[in-house]
N, C-alpha and C. Protein backbone atom coordinates (compact mmCIF):
# COMPACT_ATOMS: atom_id res chain seq x y z
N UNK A 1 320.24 8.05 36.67
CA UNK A 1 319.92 9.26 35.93
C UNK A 1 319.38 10.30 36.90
N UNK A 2 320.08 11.57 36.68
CA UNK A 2 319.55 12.26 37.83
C UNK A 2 318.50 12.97 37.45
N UNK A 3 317.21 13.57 38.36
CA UNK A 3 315.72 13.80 38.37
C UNK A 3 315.75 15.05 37.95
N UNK A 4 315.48 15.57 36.93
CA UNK A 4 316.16 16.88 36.69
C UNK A 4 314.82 17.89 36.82
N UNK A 5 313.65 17.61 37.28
CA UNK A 5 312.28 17.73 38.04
C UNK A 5 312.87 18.29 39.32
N UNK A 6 313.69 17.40 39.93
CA UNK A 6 313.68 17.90 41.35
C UNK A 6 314.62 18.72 41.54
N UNK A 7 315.61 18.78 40.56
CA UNK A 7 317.01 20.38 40.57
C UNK A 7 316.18 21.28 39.98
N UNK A 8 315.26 21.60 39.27
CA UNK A 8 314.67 22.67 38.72
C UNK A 8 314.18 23.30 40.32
N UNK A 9 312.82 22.49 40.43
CA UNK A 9 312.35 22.55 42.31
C UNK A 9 313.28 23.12 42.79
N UNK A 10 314.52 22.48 43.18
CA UNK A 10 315.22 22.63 44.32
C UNK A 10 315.74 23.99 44.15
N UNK A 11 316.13 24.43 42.65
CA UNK A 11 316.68 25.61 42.02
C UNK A 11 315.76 26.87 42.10
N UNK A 12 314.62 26.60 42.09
CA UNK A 12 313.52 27.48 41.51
C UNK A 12 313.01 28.08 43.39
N UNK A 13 313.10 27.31 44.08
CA UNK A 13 312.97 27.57 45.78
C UNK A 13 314.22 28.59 46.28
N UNK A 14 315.13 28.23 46.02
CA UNK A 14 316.74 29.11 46.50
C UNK A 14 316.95 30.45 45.79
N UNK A 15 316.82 30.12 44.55
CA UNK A 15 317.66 31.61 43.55
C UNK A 15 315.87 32.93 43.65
N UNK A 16 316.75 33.57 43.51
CA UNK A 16 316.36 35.43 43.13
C UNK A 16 317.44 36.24 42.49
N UNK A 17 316.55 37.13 41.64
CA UNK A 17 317.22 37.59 41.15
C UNK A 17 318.32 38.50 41.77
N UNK A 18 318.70 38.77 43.00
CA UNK A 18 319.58 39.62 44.14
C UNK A 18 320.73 39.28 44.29
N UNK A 19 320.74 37.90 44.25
CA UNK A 19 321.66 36.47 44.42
C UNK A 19 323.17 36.96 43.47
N UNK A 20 324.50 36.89 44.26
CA UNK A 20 325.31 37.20 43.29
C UNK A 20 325.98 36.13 42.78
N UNK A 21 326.43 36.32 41.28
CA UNK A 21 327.20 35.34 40.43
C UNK A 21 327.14 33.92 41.26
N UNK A 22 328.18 34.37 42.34
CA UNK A 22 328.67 33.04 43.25
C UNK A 22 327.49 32.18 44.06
N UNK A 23 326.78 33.34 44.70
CA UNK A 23 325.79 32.36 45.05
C UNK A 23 324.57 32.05 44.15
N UNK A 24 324.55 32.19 43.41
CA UNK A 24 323.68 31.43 42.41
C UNK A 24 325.01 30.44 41.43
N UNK A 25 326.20 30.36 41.37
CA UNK A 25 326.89 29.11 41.36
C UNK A 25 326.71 27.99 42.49
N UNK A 26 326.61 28.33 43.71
CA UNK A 26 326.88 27.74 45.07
C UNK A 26 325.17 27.05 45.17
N UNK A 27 324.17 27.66 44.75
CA UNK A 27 322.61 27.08 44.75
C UNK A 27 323.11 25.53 43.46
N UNK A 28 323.21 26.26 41.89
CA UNK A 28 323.51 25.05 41.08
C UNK A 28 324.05 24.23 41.84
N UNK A 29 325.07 23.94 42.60
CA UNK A 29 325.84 22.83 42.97
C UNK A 29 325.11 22.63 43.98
N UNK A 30 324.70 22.81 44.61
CA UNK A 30 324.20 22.39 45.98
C UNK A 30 323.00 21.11 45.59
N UNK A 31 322.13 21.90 44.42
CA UNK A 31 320.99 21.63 44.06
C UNK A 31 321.36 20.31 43.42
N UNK A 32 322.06 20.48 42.70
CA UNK A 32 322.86 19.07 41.62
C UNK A 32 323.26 18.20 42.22
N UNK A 33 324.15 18.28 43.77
CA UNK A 33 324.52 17.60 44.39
C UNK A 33 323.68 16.33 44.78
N UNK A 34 322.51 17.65 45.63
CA UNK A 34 321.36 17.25 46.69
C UNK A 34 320.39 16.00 45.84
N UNK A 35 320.22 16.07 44.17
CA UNK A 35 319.50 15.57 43.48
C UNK A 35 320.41 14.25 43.09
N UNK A 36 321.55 14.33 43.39
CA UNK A 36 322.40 13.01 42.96
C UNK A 36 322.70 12.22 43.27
N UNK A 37 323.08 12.58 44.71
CA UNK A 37 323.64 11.60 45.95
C UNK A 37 322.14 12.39 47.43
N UNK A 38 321.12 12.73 46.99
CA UNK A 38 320.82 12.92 48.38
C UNK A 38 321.11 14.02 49.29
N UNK A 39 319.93 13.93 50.11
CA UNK A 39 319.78 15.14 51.28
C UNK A 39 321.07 15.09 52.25
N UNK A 40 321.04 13.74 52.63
CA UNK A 40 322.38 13.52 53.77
C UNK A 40 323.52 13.69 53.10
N UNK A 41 323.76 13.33 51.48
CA UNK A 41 324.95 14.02 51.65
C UNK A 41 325.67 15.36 51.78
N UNK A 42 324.66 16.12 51.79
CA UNK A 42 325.09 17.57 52.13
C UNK A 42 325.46 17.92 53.89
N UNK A 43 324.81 16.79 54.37
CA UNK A 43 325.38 16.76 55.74
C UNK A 43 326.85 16.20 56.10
N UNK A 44 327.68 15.51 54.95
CA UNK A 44 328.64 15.06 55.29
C UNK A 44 329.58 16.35 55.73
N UNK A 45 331.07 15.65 56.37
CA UNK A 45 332.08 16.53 56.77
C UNK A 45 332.81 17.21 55.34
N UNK A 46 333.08 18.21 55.39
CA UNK A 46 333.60 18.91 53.85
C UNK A 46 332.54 19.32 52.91
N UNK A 47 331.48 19.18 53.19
CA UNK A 47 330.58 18.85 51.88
C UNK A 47 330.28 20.89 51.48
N UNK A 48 330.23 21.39 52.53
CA UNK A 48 330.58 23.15 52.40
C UNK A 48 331.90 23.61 51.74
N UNK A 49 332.68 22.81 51.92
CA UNK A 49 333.53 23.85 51.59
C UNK A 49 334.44 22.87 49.90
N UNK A 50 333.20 21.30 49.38
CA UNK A 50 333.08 21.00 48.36
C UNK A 50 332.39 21.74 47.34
N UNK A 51 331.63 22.57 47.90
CA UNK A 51 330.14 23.28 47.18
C UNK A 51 330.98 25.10 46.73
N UNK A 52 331.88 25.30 47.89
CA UNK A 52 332.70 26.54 47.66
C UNK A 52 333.03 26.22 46.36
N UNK A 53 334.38 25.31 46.61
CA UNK A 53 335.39 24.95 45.71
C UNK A 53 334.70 24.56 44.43
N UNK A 54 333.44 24.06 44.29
CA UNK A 54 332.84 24.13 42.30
C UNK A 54 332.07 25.66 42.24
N UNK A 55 331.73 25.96 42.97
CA UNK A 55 331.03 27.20 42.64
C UNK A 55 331.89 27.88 42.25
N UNK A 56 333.12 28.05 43.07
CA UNK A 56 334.78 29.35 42.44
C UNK A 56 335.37 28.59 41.41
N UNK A 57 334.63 27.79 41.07
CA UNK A 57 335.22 26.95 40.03
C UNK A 57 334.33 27.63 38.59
N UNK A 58 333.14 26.91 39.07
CA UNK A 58 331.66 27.55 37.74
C UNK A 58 332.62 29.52 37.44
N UNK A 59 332.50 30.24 38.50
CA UNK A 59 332.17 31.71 38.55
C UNK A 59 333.73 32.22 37.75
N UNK A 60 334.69 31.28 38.09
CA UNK A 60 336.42 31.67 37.45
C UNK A 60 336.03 31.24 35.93
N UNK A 61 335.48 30.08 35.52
CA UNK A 61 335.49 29.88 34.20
C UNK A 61 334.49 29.81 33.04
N UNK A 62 335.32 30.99 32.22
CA UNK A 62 333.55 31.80 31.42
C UNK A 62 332.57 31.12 30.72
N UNK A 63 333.25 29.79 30.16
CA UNK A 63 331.67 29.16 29.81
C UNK A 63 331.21 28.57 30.62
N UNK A 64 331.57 28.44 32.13
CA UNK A 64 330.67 27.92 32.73
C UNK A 64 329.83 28.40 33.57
N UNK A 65 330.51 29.64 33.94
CA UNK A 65 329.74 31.09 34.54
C UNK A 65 328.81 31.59 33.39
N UNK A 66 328.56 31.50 32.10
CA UNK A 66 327.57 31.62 31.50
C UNK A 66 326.41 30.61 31.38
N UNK A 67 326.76 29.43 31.65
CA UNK A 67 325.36 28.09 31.36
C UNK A 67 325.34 28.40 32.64
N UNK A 68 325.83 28.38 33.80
CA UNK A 68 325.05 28.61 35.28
C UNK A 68 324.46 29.65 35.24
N UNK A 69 325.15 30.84 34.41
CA UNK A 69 323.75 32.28 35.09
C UNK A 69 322.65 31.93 33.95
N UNK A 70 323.16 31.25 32.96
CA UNK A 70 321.91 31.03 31.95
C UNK A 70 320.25 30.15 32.36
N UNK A 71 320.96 29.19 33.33
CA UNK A 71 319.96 28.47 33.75
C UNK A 71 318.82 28.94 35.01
N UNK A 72 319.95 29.69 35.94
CA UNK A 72 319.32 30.75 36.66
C UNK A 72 318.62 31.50 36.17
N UNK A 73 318.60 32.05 35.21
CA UNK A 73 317.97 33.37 34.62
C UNK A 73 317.16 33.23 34.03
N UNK A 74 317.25 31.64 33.52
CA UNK A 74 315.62 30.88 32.78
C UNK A 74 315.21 30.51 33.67
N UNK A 75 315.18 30.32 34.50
CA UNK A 75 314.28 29.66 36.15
C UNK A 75 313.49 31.07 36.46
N UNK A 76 314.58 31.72 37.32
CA UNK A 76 314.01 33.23 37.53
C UNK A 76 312.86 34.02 36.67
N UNK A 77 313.30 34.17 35.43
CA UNK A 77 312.29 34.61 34.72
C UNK A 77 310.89 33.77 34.13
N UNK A 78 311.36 32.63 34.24
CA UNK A 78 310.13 31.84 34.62
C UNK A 78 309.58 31.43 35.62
N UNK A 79 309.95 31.37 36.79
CA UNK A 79 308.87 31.73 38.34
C UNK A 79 308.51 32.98 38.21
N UNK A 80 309.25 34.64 38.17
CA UNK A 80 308.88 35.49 38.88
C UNK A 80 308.18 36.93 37.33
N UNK A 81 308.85 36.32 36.33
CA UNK A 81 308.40 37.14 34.92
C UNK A 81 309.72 38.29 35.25
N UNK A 82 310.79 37.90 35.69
CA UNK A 82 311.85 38.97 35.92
C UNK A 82 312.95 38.95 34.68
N UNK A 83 313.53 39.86 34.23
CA UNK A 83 314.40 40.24 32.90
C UNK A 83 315.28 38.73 33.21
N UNK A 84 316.41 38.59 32.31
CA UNK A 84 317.54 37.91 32.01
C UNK A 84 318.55 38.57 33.41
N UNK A 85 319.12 37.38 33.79
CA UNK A 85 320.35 37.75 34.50
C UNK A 85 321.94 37.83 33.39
N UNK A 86 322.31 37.11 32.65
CA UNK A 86 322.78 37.56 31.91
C UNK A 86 322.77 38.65 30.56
């Protein structure tokens, strides 16, 4: 079961509100990853241009580009007291 304590953390350290669409897709996955399989696996070979390929994945398809900026935008505005990103 993944620690969903430590993707908030991991989420809540990376994103601002500046961050566009994609890279606040590219933080979710990274973060989800990092909490699933681990720190090293982000060190594997491909593992960049695995994190591309779901992020242009999240940002191309609209309900999923909406629960990713949704979750961002509840993080954000709960660390910093900043509006909705969506």
């Amino acid at each position: 079961m993944p620690d969903l304590n430590a993707f908030k953390e991991r989420l809540e350290s990376t994103i601002s509100i500046d961050l566009t669409a994609k890279e606040l897709a590219e933080r979710v996955v990274r973060a989800a990853l990092e909490c699933e399989y681990g720190r090293n696996f982000t060190l594997t070979p491909g593992f960049a241009k695995m994190v591309n390929t779901l992020a242009d994945s999240i940002v191309a398809h609209p309900e999923l580009r909406r629960q990713a900026l949704a979750i961002t935008s509840f993080l954000v505005k709960e660390t910093s007291g900043q509006k909705d990103l969506t």
